[in-house]
C-alpha atoms as a PDB file:
ATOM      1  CA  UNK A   1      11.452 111.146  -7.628  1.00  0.00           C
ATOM      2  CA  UNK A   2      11.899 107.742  -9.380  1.00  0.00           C
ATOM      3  CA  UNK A   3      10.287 106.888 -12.914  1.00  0.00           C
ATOM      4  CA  UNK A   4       8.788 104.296 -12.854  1.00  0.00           C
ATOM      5  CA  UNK A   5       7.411 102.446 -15.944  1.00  0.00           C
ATOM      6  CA  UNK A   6       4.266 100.207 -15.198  1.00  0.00           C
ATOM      7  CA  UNK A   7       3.113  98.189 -17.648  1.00  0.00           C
ATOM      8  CA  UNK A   8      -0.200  95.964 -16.851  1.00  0.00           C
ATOM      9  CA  UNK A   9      -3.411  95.324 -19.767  1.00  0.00           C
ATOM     10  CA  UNK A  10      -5.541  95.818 -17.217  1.00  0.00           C
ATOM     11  CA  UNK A  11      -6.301  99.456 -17.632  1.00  0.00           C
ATOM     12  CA  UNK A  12      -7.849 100.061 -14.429  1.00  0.00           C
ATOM     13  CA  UNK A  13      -5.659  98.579 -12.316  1.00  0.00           C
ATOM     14  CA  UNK A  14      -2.887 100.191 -14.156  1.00  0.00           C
ATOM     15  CA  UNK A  15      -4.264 103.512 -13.455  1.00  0.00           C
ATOM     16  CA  UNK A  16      -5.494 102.709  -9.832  1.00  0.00           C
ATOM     17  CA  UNK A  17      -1.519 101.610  -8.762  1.00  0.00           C
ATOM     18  CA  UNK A  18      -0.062 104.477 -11.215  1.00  0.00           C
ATOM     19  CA  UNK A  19      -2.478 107.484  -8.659  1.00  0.00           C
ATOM     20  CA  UNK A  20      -1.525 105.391  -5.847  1.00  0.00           C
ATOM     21  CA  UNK A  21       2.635 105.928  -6.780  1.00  0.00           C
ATOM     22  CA  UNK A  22       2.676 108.881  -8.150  1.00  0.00           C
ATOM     23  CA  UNK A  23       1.014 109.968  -4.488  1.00  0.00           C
ATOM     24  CA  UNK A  24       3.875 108.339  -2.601  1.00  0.00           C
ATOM     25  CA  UNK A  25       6.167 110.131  -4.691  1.00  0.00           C
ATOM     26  CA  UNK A  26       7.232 108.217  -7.606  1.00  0.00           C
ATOM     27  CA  UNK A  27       7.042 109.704 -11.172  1.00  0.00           C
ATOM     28  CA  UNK A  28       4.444 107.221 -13.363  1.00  0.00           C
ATOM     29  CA  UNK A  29       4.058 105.729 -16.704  1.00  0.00           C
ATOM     30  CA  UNK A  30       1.680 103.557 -17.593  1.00  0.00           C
ATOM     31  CA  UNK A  31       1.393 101.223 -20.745  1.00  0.00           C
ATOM     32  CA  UNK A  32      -0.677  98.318 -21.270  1.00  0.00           C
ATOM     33  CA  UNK A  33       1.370  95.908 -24.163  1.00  0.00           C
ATOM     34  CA  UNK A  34       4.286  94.090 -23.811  1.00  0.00           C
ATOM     35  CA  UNK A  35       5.900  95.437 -27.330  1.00  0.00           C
ATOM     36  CA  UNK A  36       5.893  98.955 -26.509  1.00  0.00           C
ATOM     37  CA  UNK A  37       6.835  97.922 -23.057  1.00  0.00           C
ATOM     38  CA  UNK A  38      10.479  96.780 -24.228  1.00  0.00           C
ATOM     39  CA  UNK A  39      11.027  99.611 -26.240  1.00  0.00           C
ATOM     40  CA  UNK A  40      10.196 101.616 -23.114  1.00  0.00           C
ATOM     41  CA  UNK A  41      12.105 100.091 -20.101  1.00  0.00           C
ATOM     42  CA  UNK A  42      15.386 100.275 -22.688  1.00  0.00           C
ATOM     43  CA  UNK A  43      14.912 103.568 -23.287  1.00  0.00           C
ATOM     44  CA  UNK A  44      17.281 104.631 -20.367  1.00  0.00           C
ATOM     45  CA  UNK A  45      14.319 107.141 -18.883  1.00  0.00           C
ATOM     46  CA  UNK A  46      13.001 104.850 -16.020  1.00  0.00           C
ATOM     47  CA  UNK A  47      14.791 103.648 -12.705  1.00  0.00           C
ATOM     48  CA  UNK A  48      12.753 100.694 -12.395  1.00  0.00           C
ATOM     49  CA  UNK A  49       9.777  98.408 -13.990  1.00  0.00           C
ATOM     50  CA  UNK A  50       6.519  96.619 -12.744  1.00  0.00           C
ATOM     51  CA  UNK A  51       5.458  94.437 -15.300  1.00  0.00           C
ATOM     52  CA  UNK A  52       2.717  92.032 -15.407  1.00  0.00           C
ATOM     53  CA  UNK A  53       3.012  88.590 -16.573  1.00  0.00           C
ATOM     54  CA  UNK A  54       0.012  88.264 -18.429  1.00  0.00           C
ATOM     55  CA  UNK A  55      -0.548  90.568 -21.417  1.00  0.00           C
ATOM     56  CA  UNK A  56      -1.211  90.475 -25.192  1.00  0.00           C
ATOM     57  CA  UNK A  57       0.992  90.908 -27.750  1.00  0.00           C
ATOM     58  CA  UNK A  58       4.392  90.185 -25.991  1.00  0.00           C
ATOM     59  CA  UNK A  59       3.782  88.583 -22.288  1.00  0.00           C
ATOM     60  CA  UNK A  60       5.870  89.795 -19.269  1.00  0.00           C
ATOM     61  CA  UNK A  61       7.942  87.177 -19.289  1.00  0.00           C
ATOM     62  CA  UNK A  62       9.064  87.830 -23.179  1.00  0.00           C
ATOM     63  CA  UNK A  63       9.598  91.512 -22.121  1.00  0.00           C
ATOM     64  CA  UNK A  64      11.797  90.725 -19.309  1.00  0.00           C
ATOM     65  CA  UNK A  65      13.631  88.136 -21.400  1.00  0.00           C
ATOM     66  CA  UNK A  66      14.630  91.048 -24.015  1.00  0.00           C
ATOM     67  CA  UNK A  67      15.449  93.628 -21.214  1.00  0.00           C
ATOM     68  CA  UNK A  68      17.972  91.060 -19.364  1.00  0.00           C
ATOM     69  CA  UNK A  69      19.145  90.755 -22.746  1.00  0.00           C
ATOM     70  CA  UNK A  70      20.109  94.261 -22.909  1.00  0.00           C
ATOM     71  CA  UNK A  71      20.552  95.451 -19.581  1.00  0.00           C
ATOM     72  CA  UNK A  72      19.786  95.384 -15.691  1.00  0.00           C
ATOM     73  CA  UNK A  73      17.484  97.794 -15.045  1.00  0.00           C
ATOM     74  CA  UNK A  74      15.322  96.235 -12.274  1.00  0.00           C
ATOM     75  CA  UNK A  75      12.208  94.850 -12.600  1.00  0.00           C
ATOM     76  CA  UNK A  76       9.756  93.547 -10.005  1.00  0.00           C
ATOM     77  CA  UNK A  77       7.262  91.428 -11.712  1.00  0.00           C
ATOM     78  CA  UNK A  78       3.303  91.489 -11.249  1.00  0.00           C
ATOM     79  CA  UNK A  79       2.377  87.497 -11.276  1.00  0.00           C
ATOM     80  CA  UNK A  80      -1.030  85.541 -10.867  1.00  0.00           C
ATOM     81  CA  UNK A  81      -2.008  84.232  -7.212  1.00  0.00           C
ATOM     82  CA  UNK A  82      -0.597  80.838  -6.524  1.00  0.00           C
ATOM     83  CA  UNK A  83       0.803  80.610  -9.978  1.00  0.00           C
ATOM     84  CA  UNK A  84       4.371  79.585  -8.881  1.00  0.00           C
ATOM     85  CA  UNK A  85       5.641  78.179 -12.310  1.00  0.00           C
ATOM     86  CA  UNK A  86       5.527  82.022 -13.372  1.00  0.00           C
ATOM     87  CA  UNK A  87       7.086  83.057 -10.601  1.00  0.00           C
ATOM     88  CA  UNK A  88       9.854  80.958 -10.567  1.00  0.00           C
ATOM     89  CA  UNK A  89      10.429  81.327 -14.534  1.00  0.00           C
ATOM     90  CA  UNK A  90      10.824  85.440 -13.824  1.00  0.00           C
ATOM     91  CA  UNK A  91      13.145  84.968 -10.857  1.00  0.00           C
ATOM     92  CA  UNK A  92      15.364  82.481 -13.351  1.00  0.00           C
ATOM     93  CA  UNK A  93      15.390  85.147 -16.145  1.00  0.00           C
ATOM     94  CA  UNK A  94      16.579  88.075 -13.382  1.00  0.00           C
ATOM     95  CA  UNK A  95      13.582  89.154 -12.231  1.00  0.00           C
ATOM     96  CA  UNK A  96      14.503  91.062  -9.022  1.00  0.00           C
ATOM     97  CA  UNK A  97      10.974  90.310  -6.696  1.00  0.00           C
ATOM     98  CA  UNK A  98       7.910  89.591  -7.343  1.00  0.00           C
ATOM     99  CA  UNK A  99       3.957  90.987  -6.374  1.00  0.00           C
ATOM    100  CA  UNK A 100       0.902  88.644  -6.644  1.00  0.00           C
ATOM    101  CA  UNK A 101      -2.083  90.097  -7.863  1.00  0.00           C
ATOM    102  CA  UNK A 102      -4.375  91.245  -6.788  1.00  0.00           C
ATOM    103  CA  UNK A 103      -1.678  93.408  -4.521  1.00  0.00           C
ATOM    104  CA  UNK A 104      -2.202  96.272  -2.060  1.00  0.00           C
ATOM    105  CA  UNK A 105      -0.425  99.467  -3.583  1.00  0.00           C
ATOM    106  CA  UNK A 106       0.840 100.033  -0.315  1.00  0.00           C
ATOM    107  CA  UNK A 107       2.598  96.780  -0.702  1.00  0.00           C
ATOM    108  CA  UNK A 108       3.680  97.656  -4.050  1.00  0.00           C
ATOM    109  CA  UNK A 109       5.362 101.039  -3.431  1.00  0.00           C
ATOM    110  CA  UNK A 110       7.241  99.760  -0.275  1.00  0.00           C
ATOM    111  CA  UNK A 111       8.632  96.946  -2.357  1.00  0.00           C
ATOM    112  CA  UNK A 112       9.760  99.145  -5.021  1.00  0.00           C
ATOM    113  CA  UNK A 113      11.396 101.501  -2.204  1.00  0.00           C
ATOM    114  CA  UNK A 114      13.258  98.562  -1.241  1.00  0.00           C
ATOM    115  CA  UNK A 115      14.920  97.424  -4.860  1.00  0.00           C
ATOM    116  CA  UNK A 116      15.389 101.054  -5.161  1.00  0.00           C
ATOM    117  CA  UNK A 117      17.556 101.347  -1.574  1.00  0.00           C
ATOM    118  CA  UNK A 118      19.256  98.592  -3.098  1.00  0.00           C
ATOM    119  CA  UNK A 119      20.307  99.116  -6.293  1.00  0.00           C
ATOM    120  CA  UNK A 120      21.501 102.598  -5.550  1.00  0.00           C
ATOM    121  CA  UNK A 121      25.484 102.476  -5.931  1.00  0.00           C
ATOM    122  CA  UNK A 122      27.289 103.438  -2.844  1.00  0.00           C
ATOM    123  CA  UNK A 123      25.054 103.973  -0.357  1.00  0.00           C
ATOM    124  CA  UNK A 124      25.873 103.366   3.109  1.00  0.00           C
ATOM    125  CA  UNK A 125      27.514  99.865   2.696  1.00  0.00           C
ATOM    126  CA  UNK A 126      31.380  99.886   3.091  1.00  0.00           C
ATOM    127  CA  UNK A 127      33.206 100.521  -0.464  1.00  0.00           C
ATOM    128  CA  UNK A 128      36.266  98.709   0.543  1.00  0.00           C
ATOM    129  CA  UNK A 129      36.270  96.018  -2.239  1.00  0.00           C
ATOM    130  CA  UNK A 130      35.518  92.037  -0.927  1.00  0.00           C
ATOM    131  CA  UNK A 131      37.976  89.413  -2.225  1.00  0.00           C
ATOM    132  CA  UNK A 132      37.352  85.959  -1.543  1.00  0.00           C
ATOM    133  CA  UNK A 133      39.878  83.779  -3.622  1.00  0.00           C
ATOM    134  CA  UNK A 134      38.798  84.195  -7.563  1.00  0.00           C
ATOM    135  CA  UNK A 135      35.889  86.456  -6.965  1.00  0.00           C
ATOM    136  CA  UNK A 136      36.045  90.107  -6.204  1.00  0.00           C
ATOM    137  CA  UNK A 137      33.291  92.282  -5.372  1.00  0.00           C
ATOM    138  CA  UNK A 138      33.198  96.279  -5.725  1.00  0.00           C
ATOM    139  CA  UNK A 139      30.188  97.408  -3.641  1.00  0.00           C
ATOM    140  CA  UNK A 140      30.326 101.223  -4.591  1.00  0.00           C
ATOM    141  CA  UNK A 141      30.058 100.030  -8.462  1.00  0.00           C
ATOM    142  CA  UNK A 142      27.711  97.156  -8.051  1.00  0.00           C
ATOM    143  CA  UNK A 143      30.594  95.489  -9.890  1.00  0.00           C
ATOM    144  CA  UNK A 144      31.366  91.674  -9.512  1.00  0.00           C
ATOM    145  CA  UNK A 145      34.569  89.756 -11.281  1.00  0.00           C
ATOM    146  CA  UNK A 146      35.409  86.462 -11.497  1.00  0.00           C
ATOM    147  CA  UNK A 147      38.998  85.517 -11.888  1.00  0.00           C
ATOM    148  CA  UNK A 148      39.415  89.117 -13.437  1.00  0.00           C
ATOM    149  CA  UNK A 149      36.006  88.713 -15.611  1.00  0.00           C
ATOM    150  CA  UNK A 150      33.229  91.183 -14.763  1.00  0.00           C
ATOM    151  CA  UNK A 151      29.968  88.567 -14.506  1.00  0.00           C
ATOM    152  CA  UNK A 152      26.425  90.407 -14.937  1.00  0.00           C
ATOM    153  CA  UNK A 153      24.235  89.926 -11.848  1.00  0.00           C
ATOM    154  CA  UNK A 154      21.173  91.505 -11.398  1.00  0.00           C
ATOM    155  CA  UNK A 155      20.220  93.771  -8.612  1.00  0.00           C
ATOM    156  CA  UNK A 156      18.776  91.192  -5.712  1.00  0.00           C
ATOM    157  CA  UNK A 157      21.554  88.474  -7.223  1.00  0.00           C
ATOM    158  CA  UNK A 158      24.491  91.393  -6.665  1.00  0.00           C
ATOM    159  CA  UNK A 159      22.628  91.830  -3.186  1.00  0.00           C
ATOM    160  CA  UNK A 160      22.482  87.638  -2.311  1.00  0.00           C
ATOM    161  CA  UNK A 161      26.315  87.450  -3.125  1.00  0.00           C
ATOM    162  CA  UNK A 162      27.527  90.229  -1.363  1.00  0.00           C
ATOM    163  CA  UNK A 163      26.072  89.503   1.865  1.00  0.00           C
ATOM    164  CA  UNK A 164      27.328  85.584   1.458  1.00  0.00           C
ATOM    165  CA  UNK A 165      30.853  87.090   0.424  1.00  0.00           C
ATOM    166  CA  UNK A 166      30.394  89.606   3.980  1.00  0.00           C
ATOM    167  CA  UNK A 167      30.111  86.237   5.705  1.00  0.00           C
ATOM    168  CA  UNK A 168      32.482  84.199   3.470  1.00  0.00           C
ATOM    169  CA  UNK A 169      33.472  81.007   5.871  1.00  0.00           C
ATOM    170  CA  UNK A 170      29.848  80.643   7.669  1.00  0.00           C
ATOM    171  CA  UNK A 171      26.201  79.825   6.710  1.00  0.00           C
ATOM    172  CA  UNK A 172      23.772  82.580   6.493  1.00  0.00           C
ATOM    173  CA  UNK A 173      19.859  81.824   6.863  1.00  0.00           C
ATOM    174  CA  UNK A 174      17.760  82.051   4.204  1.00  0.00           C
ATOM    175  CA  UNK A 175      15.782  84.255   6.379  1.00  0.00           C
ATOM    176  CA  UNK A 176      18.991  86.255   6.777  1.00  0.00           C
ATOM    177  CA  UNK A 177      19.000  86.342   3.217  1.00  0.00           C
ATOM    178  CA  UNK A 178      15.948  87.523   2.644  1.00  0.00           C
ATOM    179  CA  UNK A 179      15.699  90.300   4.902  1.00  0.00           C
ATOM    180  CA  UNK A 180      18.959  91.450   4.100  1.00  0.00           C
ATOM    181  CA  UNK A 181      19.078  91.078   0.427  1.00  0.00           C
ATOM    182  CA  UNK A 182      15.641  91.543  -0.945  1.00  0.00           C
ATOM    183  CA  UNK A 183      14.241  93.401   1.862  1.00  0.00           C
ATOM    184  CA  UNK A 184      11.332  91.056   3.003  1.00  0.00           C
ATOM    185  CA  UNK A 185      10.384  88.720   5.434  1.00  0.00           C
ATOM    186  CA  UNK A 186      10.813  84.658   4.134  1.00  0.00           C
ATOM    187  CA  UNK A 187       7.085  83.258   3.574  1.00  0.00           C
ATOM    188  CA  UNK A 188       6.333  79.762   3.981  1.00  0.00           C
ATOM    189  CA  UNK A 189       7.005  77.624   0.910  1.00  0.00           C
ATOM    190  CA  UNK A 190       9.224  80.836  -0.829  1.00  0.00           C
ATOM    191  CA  UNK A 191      11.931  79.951  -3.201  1.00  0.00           C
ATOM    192  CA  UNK A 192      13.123  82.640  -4.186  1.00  0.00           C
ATOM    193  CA  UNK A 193      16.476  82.814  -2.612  1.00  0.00           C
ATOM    194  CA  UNK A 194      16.946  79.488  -3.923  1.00  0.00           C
ATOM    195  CA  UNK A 195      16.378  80.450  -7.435  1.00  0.00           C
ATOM    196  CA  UNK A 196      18.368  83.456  -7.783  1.00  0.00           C
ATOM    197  CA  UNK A 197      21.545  81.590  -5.908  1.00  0.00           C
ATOM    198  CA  UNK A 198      21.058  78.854  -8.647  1.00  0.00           C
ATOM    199  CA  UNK A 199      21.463  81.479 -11.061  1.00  0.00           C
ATOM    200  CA  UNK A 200      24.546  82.900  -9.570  1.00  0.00           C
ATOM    201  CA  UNK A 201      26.177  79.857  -9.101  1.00  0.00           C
ATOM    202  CA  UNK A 202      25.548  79.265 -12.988  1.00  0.00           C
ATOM    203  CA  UNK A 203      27.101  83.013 -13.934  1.00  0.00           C
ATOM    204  CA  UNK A 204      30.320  82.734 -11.579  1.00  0.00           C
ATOM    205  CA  UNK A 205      33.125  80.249 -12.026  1.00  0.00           C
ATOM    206  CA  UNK A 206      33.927  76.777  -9.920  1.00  0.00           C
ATOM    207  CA  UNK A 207      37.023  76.658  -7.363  1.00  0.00           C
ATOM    208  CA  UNK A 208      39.659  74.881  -8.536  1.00  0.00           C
ATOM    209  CA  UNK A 209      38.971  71.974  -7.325  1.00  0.00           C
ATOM    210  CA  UNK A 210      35.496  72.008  -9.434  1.00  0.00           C
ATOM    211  CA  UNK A 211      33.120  73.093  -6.767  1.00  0.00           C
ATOM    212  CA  UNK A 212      30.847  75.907  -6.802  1.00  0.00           C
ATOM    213  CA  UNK A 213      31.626  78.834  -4.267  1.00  0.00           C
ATOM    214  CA  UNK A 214      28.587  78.511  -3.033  1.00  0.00           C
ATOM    215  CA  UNK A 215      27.405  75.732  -0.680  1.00  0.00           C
ATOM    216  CA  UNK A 216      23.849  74.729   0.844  1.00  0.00           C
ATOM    217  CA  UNK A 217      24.574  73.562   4.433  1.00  0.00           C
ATOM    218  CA  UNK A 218      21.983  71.626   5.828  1.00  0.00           C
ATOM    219  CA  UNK A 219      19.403  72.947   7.875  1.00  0.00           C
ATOM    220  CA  UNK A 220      21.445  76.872   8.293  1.00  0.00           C
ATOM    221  CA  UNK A 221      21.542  78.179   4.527  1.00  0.00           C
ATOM    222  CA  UNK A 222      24.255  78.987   2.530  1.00  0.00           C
ATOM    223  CA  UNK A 223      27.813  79.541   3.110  1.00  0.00           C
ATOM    224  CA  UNK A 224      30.346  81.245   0.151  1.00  0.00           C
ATOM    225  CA  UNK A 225      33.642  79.080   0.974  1.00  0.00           C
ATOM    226  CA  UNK A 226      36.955  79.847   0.593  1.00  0.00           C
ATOM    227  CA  UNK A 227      39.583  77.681  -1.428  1.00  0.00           C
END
């Protein structure tokens, strides 16, 4: 049973998704202010966090700000309906998906599922460690290194890379991408895979010849290259 720490001002809706999760199986708290929200999702008690973007005291974004900060404990964020600028600002600061409101809990719980599946450590993805030249990648330790130096991903950002570094040498789709890696279809317009590989590309190291190691190629995706 996962804990899962929702935080959302609108108390309602709060407790409306909270019955609907704790029904599928997931073990609920509810707050509704982003200060005691922080102190919260660092406490080490919770396996995930849905947080909304708009509340008093401390907004969503400031909370996830502090908790990248600290840690990686996932967190899928709770954003406005068309409002892409706050969207795209969570996804920069390691937000690992998104929900607009108003959402369907349905839609909610099976998205949590899927960061869940992901972020477990093991699971049924080969632990035989990937090495393409300066980066290495431990799959059974979420663990990523570049040039011996362990770089901080978070969970969907671990998932984008290791798939590219499975395919090292060819493009993958950003559909690929996003079935694979954050466990939903690509929607018209989403740019979400292209926010969280600008991020990576940031946190890892260039090839020696000053290139990033990872590559848009026109029209197929993105391709991790090899020196």
């Amino acid at each position: 049973m996962a804990a899962v720490l929702l935080v959302d001002d609108d108390v309602e809706l709060a407790e409306m998704l909270g019955d609907y999760l704790a029904q599928d199986g997931f073990q609920v708290t509810t707050l509704h202010d982003g200060e005691g929200a922080v102190e919260a999702a660092l406490s080490g008690d919770y396996a995930i966090v849905v947080l909304d973007v708009m509340m008093p005291k401390l907004s969503g974004i400031e909370v996830l700000r502090r908790i990248r900060a600290a840690n990686s404990l996932p967190v899928l964020m709770l954003t406005a309906k068309g409002d892409d600028l706050d969207r795209i600002v969570g996804l920069e600061l390691g937000a690992d998906d998104y929900v607009p409101k108003p959402c369907q809990p349905r839609e909610l719980a099976a998205r949590l599922r899927a960061i869940l599946r992901r972020t477990a450590s093991g699971g049924e993805a080969a632990t035989a460690p990937i090495v393409v030249g300066p980066l290495r990648i431990r799959p059974e330790l979420r663990r990523v290194e570049w040039d011996g130096a362990v770089v901080e991903l978070t969970s969907s950002e671990f998932n984008l890379l290791e798939i590219l570094a499975r395919h090292a040498g060819r493009p993958v789709s950003k559909s690929e991408l996003s079935e694979q890696a954050l466990g939903r279809p690509l929607a018209r317009f989403d740019r979400s895979i292209d926010v969280h590989l600008s991020s990576i590309r940031h946190k890892l190291g260039v090839l020696s010849d000053g290139r990033s190691c990872i590559q848009t190629v026109y029209r197929q995706g993105y391709q991790l290259i090899r020196e």
